[in-house]
Protein backbone atom coordinates (compact mmCIF):
# COMPACT_ATOMS: atom_id res chain seq x y z
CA UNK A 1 18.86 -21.77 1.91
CA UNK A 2 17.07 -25.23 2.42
CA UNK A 3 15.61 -27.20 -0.29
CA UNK A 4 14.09 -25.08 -3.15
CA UNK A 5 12.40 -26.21 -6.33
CA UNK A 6 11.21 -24.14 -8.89
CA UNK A 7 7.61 -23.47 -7.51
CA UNK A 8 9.02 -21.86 -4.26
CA UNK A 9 11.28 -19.02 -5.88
CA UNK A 10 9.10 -16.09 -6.39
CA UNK A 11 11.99 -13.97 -8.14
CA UNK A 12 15.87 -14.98 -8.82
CA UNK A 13 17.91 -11.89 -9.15
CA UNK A 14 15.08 -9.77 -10.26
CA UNK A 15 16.14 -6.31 -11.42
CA UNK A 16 13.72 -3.62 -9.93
CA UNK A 17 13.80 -0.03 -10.36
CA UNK A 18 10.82 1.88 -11.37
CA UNK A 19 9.14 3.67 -8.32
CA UNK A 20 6.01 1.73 -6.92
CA UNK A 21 5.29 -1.74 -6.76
CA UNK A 22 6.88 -4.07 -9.32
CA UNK A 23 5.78 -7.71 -8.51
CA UNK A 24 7.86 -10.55 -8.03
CA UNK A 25 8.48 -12.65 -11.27
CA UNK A 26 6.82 -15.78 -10.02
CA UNK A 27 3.67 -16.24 -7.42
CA UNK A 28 3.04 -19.08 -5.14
CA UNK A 29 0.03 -21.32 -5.99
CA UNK A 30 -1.36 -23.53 -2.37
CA UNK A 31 -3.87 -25.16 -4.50
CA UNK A 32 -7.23 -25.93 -4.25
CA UNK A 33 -9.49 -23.61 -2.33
CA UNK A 34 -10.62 -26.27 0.52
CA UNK A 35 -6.40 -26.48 1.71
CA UNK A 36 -4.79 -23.35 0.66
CA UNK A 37 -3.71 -21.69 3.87
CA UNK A 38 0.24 -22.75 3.94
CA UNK A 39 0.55 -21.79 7.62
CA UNK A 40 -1.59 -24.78 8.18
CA UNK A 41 0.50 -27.62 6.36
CA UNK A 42 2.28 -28.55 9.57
CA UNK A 43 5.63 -27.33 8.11
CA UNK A 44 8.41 -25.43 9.08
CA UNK A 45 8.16 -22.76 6.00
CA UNK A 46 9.55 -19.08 5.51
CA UNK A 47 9.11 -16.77 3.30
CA UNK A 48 12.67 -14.97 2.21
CA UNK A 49 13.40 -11.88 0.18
CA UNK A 50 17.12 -10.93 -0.32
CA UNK A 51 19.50 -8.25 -1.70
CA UNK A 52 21.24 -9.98 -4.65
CA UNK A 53 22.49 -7.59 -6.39
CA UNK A 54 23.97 -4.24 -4.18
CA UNK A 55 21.33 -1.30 -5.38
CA UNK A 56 21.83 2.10 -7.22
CA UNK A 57 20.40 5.23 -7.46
CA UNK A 58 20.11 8.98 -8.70
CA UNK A 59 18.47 9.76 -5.48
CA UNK A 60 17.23 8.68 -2.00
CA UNK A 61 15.59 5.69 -2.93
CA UNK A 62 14.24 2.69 -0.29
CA UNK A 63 13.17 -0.30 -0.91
CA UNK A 64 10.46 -2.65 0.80
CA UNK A 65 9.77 -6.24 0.31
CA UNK A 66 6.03 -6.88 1.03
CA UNK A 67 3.98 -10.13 0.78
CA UNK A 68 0.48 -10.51 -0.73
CA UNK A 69 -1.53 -12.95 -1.36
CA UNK A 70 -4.64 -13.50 -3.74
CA UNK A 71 -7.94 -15.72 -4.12
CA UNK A 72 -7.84 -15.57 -7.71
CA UNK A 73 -4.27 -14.88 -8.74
CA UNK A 74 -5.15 -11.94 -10.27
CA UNK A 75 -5.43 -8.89 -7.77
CA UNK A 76 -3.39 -9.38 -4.87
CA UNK A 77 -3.47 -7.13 -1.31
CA UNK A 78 -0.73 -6.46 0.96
CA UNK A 79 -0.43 -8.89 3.76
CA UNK A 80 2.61 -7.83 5.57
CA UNK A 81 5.66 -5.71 5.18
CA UNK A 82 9.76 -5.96 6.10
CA UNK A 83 11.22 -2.68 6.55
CA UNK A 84 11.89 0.38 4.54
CA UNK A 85 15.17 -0.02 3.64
CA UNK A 86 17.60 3.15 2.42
CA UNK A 87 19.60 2.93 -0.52
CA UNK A 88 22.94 2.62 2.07
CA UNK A 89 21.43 -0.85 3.14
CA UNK A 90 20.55 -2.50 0.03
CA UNK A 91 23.78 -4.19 -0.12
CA UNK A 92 24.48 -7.58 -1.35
CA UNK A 93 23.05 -10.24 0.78
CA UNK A 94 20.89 -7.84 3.19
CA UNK A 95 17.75 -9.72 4.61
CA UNK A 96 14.66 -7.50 3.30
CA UNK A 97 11.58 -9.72 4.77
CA UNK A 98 12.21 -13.05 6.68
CA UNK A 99 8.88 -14.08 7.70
CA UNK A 100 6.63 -17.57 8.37
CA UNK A 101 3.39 -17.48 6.40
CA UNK A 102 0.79 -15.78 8.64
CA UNK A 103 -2.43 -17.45 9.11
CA UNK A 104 -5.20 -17.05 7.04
CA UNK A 105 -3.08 -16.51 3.75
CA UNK A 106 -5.28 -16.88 0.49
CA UNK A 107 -4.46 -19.38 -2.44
CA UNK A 108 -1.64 -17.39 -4.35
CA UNK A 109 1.22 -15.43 -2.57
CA UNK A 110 3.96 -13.09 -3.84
CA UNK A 111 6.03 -10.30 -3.08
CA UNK A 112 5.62 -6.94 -4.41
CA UNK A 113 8.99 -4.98 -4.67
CA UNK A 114 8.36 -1.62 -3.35
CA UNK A 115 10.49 1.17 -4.20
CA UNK A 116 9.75 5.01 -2.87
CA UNK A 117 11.07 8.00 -2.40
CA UNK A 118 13.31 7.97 -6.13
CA UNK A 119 13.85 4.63 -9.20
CA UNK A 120 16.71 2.68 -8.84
CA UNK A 121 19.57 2.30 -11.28
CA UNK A 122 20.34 -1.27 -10.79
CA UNK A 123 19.62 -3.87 -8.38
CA UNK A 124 18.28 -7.07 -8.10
CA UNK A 125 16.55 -9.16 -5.35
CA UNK A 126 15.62 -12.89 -4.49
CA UNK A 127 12.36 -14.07 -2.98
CA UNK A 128 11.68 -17.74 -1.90
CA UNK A 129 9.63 -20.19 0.19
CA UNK A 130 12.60 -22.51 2.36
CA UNK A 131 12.11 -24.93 4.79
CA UNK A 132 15.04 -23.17 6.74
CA UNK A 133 15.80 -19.25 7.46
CA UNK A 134 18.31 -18.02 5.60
CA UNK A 135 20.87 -16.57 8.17
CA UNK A 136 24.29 -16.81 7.08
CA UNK A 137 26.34 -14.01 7.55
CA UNK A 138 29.63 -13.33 6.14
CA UNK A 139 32.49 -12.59 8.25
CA UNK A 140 36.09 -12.07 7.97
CA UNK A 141 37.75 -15.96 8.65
CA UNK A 142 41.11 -14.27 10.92
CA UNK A 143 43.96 -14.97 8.52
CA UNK A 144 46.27 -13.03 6.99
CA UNK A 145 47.68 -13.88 3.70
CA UNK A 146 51.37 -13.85 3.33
């Protein structure tokens, strides 16, 4: 995961499940005006949003992880999108957006959680700024217990 402080985790095990748009917990503030484009700080950064919890439902429901960003932190716009994921993939630990902060980003940044199609039961997802991609993968180690 790379070094995190509180300021880069937009949502720790958020529970989501209303249709629409529910907005990460936290946003990301760049700072002043004059510097706030984070693709430009010379940095290795990415932007991470994560299956925590494994998701429920009644129905069909999908999930997508989008970024926005803001000049005021007040009404934020879509800047880009990970996939629309079906209920069968929101499984613990499944990558929903993995993405380097696109140029031209305003001030303020987060990630709406958008859910179609049907609400969730239960879930909960993770969104963070790292200065690494997240990309470990659980896999079976090749022993067999006596």
């Amino acid at each position: 995961m790379g070094m995190l402080d509180n300021s880069t985790k937009l949502a720790i095990a958020q529970a989501v499940v209303n249709v629409g748009d529910t907005a990460s917990t936290n946003y990301y503030d760049n700072g002043s005006a004059n510097v706030s484009d984070i693709s430009m700080t010379g940095e290795n950064l990415w932007i991470n949003a994560e299956v925590t919890t494994a998701a429920t439902s009644a129905g069909a429901a999908t999930l997508q992880a989008v970024l926005q960003d803001s000049a005021d932190g007040v009404t934020f716009a879509d800047v880009a999108a990970g996939q629309v994921v079906a209920l069968a993939g929101l499984v613990a630990g499944a990558s929903l957006l993995r993405i380097q902060p696109p140029a031209g980003m305003r001030r303020y940044f987060r990630i709406a959680w958008r859910v179609g199609t049907a609400a969730l039961t239960a879930g909960n997802f993770s969104a963070y700024v790292s200065n690494s991609i997240q990309r470990n993968v659980a896999r079976p180690s090749g022993f067999a217990v006596a």
